[in-house]
N, C-alpha and C. Protein backbone atom coordinates (compact mmCIF):
# COMPACT_ATOMS: atom_id res chain seq x y z
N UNK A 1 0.84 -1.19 0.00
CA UNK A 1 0.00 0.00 0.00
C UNK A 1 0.88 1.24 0.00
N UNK A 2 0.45 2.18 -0.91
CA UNK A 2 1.06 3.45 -0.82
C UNK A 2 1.20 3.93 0.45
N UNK A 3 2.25 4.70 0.82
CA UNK A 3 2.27 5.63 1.83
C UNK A 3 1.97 7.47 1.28
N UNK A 4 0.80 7.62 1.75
CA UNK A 4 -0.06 9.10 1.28
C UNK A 4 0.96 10.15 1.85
N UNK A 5 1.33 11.14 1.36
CA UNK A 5 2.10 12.39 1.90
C UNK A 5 0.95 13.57 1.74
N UNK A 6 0.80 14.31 2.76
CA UNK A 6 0.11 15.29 2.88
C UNK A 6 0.93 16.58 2.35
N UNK A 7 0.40 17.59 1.56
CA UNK A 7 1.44 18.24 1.20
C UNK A 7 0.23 19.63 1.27
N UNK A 8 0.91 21.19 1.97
CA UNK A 8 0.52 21.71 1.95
C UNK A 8 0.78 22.84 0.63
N UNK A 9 0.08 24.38 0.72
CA UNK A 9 -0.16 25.28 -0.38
C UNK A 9 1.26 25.49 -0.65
N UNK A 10 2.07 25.61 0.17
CA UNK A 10 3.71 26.73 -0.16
C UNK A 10 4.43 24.99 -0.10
N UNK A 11 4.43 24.17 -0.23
CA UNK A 11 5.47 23.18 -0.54
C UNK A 11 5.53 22.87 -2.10
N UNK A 12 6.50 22.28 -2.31
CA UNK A 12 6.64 21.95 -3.50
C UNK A 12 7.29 20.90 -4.08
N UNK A 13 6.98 19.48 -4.28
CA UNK A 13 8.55 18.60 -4.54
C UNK A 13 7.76 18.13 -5.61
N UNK A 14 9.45 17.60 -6.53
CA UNK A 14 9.04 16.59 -7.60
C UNK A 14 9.29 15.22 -7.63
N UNK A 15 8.75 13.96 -8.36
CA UNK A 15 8.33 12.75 -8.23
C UNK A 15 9.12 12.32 -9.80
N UNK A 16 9.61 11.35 -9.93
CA UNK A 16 9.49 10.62 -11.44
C UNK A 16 8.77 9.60 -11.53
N UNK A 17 9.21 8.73 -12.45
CA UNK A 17 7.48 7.90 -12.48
C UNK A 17 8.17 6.60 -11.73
N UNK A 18 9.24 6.37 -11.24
CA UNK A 18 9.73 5.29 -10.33
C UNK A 18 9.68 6.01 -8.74
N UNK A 19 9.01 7.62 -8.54
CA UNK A 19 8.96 7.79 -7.02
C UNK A 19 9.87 7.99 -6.59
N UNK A 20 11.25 8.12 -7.07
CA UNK A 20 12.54 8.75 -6.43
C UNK A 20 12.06 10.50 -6.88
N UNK A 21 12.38 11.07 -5.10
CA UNK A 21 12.20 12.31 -4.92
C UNK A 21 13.19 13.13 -5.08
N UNK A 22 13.26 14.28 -5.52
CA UNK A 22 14.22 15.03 -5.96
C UNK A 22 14.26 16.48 -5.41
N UNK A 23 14.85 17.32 -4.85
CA UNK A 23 14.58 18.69 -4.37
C UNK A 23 14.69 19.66 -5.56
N UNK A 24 13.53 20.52 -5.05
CA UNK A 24 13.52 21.82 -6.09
C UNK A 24 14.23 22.10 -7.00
N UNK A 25 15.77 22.55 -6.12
CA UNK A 25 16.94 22.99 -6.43
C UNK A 25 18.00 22.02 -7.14
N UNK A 26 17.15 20.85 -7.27
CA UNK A 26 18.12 19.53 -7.79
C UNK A 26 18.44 20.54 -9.13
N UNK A 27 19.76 19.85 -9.56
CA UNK A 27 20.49 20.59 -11.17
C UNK A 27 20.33 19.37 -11.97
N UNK A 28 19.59 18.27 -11.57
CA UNK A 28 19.74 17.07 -12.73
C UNK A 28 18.06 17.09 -12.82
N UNK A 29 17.83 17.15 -14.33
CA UNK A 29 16.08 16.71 -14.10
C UNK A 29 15.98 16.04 -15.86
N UNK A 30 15.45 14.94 -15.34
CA UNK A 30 14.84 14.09 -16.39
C UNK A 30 13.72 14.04 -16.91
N UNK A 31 13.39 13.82 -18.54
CA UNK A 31 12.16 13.84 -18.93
C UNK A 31 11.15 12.90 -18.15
N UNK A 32 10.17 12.98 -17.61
CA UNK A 32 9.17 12.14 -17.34
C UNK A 32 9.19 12.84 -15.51
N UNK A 33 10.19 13.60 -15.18
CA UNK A 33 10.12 14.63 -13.92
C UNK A 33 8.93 15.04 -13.58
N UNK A 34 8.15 14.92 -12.45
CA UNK A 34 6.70 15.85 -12.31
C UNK A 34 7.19 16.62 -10.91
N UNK A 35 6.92 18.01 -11.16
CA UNK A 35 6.63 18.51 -10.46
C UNK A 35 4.97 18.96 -9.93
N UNK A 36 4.87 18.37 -8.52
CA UNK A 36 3.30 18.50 -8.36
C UNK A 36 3.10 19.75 -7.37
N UNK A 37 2.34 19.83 -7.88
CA UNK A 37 2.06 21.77 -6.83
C UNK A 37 0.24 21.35 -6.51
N UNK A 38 -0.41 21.65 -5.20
CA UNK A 38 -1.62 21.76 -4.76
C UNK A 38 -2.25 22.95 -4.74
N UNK A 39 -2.50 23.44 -5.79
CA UNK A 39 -2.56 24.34 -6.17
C UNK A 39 -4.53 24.89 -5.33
N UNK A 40 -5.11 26.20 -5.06
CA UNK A 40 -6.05 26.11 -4.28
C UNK A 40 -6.90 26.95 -5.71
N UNK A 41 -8.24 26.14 -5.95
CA UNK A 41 -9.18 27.04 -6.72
C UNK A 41 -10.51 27.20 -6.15
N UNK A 42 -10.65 28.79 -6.24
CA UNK A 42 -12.47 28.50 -5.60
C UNK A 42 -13.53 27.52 -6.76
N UNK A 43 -14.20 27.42 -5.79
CA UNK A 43 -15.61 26.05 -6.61
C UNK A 43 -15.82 26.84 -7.80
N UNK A 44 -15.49 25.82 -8.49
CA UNK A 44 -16.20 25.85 -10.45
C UNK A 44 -15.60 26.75 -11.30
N UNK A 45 -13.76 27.65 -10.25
CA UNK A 45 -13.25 29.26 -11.09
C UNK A 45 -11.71 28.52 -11.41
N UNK A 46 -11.63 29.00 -12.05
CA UNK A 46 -9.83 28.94 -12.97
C UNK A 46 -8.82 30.20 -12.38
N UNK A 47 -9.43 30.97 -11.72
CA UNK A 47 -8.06 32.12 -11.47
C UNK A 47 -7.32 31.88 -10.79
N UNK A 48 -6.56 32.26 -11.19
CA UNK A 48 -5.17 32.14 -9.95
C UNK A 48 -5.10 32.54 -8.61
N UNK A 49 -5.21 32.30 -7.55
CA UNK A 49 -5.55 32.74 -6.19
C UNK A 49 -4.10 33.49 -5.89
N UNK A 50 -4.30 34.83 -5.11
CA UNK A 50 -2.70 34.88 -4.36
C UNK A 50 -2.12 33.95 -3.95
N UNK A 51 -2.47 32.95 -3.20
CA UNK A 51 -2.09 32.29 -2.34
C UNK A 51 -1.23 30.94 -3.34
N UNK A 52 -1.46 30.95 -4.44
CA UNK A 52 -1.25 30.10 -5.54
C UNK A 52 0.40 30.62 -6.26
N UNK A 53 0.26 31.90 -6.20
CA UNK A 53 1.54 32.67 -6.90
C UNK A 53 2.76 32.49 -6.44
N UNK A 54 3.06 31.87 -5.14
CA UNK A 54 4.40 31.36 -4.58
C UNK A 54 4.63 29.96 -5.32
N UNK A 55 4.18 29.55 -5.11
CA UNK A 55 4.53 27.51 -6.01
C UNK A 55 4.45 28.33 -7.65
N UNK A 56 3.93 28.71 -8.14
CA UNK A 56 3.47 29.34 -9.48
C UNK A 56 4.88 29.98 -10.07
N UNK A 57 5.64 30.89 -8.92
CA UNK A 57 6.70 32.11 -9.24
C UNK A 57 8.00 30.91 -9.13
N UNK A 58 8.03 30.30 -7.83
CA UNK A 58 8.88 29.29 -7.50
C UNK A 58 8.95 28.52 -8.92
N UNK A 59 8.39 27.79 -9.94
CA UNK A 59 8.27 27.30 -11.07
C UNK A 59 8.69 28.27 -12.19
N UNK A 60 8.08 29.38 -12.27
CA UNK A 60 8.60 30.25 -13.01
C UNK A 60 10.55 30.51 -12.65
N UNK A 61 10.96 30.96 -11.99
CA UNK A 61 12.33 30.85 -11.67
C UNK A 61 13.04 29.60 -11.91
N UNK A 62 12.18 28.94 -11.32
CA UNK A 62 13.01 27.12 -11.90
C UNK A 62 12.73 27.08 -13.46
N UNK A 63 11.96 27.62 -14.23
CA UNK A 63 11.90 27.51 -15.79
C UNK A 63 13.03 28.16 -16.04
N UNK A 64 13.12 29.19 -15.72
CA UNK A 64 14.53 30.51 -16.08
C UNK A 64 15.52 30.41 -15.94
N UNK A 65 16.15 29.36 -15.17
CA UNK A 65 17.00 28.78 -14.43
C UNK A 65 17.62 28.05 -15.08
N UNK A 66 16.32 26.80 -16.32
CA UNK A 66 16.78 26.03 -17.25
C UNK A 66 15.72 25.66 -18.03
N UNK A 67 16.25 27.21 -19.27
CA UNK A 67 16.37 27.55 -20.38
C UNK A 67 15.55 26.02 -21.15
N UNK A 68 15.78 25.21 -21.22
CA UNK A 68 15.89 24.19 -21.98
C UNK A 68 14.61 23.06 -21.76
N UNK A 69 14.16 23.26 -20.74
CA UNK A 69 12.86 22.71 -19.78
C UNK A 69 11.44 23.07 -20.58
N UNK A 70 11.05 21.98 -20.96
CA UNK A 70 9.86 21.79 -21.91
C UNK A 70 8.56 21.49 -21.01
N UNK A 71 7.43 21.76 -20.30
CA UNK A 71 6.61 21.37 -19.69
C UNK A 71 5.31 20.68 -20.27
N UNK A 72 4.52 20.10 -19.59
CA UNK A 72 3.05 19.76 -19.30
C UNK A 72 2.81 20.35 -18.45
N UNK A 73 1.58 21.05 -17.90
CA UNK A 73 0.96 21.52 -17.25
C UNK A 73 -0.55 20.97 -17.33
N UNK A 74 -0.81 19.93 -16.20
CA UNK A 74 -1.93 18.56 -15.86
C UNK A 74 -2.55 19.59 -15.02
N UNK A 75 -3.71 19.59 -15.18
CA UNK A 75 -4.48 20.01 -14.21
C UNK A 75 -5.48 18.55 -13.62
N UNK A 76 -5.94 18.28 -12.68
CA UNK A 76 -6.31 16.88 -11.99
C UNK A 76 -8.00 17.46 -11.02
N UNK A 77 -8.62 16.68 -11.07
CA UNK A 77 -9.67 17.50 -10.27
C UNK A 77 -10.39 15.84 -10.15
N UNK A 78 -11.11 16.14 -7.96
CA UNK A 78 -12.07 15.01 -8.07
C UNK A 78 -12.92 14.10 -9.07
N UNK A 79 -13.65 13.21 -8.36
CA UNK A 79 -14.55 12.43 -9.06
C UNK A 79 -16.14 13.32 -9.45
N UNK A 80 -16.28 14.23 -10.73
CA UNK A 80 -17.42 15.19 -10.73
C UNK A 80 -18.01 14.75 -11.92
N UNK A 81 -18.70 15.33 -12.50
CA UNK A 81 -19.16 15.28 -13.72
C UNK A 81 -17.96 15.38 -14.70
N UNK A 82 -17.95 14.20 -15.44
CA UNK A 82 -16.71 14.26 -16.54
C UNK A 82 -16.73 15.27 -17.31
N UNK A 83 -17.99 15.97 -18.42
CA UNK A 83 -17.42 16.87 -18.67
C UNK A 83 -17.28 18.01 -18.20
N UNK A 84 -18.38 18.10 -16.89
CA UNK A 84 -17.98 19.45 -16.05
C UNK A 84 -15.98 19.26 -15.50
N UNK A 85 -15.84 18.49 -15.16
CA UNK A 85 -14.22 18.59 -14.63
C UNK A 85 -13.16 18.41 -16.03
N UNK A 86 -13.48 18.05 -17.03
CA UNK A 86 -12.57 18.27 -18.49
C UNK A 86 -12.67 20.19 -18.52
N UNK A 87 -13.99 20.71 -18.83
CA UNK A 87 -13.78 21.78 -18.84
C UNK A 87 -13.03 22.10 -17.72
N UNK A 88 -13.10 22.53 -16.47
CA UNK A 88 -12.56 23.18 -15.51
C UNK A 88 -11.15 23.17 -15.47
N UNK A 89 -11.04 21.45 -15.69
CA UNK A 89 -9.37 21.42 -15.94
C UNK A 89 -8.53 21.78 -16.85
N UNK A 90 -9.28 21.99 -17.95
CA UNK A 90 -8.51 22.57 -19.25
C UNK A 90 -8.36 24.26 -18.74
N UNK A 91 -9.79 25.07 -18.60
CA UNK A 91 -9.42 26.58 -18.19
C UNK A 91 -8.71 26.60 -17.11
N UNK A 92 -8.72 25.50 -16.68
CA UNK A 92 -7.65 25.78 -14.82
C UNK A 92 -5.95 25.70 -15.44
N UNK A 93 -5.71 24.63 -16.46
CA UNK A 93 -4.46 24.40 -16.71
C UNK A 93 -3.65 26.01 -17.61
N UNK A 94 -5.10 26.12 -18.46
CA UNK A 94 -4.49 27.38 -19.47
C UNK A 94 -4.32 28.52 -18.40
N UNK A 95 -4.93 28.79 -17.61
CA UNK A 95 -4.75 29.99 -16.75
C UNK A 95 -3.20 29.92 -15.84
N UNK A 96 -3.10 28.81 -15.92
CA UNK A 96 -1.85 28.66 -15.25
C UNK A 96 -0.65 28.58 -16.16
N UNK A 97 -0.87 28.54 -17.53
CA UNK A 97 0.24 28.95 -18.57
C UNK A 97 0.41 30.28 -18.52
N UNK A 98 -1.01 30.66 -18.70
CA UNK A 98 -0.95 32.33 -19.02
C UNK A 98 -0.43 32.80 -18.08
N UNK A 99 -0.52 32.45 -16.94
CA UNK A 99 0.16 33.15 -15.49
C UNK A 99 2.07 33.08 -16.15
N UNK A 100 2.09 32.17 -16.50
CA UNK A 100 3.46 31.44 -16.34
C UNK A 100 4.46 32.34 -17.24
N UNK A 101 3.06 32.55 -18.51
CA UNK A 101 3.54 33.50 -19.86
C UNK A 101 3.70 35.21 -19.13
N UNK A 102 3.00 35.34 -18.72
CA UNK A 102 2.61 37.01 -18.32
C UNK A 102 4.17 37.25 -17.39
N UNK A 103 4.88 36.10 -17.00
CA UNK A 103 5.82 36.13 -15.97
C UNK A 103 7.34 35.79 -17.08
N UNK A 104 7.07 36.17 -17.76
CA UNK A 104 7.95 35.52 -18.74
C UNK A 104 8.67 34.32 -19.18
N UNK A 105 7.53 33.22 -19.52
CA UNK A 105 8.21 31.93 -19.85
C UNK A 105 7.37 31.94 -21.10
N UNK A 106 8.20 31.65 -22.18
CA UNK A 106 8.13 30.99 -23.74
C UNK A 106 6.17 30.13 -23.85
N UNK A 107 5.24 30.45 -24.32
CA UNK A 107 4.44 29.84 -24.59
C UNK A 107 4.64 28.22 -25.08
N UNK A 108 5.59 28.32 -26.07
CA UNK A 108 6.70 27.30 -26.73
C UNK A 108 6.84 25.95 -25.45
N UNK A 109 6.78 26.59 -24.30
CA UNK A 109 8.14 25.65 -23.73
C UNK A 109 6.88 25.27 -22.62
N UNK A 110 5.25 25.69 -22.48
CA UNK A 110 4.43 24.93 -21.96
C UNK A 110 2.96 24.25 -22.38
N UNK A 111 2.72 23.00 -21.73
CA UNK A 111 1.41 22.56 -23.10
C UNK A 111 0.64 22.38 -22.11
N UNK A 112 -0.20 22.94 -21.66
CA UNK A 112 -1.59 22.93 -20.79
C UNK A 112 -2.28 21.88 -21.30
N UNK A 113 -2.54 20.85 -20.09
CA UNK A 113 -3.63 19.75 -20.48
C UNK A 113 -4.60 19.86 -18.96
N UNK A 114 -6.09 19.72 -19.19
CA UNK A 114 -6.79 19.05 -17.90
C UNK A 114 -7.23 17.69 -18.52
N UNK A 115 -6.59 16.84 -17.14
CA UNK A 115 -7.07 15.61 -17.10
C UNK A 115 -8.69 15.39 -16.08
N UNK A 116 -8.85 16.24 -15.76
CA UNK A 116 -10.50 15.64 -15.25
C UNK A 116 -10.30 15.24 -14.11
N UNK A 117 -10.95 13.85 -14.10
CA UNK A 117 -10.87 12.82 -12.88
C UNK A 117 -9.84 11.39 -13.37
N UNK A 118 -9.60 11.49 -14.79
CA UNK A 118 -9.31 10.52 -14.99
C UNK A 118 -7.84 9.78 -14.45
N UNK A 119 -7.26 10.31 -13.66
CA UNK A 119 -5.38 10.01 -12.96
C UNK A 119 -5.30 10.52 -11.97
N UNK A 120 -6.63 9.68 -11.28
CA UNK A 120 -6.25 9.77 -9.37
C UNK A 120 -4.92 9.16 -9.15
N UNK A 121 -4.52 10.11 -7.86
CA UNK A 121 -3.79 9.40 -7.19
C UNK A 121 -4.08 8.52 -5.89
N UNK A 122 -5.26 8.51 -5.75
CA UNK A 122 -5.87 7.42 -5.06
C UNK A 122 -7.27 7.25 -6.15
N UNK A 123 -7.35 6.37 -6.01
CA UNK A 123 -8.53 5.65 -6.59
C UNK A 123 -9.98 6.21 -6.13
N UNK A 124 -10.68 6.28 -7.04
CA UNK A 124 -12.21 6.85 -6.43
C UNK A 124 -12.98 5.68 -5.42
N UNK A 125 -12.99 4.61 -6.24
CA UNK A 125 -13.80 3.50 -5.12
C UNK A 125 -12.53 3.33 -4.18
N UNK A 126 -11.34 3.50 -3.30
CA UNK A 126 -10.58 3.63 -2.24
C UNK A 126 -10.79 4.61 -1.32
N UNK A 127 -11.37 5.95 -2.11
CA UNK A 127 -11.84 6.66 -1.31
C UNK A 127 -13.25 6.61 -0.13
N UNK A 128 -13.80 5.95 -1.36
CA UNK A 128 -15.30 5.62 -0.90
C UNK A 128 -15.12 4.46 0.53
N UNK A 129 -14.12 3.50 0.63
CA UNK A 129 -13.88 2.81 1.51
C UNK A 129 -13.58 3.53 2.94
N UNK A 130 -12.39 4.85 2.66
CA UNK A 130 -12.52 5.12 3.88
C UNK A 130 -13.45 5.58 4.92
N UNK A 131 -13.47 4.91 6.04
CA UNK A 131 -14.07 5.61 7.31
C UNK A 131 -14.46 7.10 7.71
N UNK A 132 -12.79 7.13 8.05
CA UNK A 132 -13.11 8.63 8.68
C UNK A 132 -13.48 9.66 7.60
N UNK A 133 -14.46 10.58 7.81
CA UNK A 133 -14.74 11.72 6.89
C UNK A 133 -13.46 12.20 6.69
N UNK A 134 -12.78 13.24 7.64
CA UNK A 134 -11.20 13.54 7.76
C UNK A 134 -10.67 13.06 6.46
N UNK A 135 -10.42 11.86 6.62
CA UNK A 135 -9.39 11.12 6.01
C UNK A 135 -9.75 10.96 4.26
N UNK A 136 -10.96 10.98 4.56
CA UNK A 136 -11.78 10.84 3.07
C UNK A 136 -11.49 12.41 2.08
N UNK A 137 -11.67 13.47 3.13
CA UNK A 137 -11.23 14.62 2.66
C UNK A 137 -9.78 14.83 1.76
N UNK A 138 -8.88 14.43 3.06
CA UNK A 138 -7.79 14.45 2.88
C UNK A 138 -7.14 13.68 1.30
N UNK A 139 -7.90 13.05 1.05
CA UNK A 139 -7.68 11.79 0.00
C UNK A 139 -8.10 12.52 -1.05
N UNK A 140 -9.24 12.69 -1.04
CA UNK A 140 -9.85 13.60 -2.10
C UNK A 140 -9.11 14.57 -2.54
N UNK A 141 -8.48 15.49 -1.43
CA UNK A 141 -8.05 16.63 -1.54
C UNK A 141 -6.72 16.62 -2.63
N UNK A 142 -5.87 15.19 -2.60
CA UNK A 142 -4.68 14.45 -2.92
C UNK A 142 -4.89 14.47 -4.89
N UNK A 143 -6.06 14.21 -4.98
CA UNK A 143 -6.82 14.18 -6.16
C UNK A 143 -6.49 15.71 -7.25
N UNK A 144 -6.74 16.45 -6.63
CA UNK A 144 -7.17 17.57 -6.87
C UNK A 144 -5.79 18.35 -7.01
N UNK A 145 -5.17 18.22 -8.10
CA UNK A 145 -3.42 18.77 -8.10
C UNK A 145 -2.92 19.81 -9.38
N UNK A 146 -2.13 20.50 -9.62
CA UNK A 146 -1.25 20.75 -10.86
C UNK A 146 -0.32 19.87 -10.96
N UNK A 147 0.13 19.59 -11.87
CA UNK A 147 1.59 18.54 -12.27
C UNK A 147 1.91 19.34 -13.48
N UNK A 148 3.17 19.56 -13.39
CA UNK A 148 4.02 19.47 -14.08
C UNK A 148 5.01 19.16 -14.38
N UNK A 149 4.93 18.69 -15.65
CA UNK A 149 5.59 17.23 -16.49
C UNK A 149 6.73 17.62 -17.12
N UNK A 150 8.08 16.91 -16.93
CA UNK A 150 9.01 17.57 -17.93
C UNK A 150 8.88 16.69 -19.43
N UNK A 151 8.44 17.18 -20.31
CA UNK A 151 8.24 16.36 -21.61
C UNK A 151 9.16 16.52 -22.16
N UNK A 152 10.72 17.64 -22.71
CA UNK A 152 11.63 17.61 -23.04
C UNK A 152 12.48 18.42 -22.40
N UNK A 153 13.78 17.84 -22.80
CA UNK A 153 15.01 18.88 -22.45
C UNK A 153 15.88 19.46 -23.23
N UNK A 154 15.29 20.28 -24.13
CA UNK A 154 15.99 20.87 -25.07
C UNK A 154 17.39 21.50 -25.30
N UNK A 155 18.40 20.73 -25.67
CA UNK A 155 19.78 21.03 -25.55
C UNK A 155 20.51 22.14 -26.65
N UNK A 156 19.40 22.23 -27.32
CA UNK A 156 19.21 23.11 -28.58
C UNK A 156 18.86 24.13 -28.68
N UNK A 157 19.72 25.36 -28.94
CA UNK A 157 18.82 26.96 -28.82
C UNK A 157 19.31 27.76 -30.15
């Protein structure tokens, strides 16, 4: 069984797809790298919250940093109406390019996708199992993420 990490608004770490963790500031990053940010949206809105612009700026500087860093930008949202959460996640993901663009990073170098519900990180019927409300929250909440994906590393300018 997985071990769940709770991760609050101002943290930030990245994952590869084998789960070796890497710090921010790491200087080695490989394609298939996610950086996941918990990003906070009010019910059913795409804007960027203040409270969102630290993990957001923190990313922006790590883009600037290296030049060469090709992204995905996943937007992830509970178990809702499929196409109500495709939409949300698509305007949630683009708003978070445009943030990214307005801050000066290359349109080029990010590809906004919302995935919906479809790539829990816990399972919807797992959720439904747990007990405690708490915990059920908490799970849910796990659901509900930005990722960003390193899709290339462009050695080429």
């Amino acid at each position: 069984m997985k071990k769940l990490h709770y991760l609050f608004i101002c943290y930030l770490f990245i994952i590869n797809c084998d789960a070796q963790r890497f710090d921010l500031a790491s200087e080695k990053f490989e394609v298939g790298d996610i950086f996941i940010a918990y990003l906070i949206y009010d019910l059913d809105k795409w804007n960027i919250r203040e409270e969102n612009k630290l993990i957001l700026d923190s990313l922006v500087i790590l883009m600037k940093q290296n030049t060469n860093l090709i992204m995905e930008v996943g937007t992830h949202t509970n178990k809702i109406n499929p196409a109500l959460s495709m939409r949300l996640d698509s305007r949630r993901s683009k708003s978070v390019v445009d943030y990214m663009i307005s801050n000066g990073i290359s349109i080029s170098r990010l590809i906004p996708k919302g995935y919906g519900d479809q790539k829990p990180l816990i399972k919807h019927e797992d959720i439904e199992k747990i007990n405690s409300e708490e915990e059920r929250i908490k799970a849910m909440a796990m659901n509900r993420r930005t990722e960003f994906k390193i899709l290339k590393i462009d050695f080429e300018d």
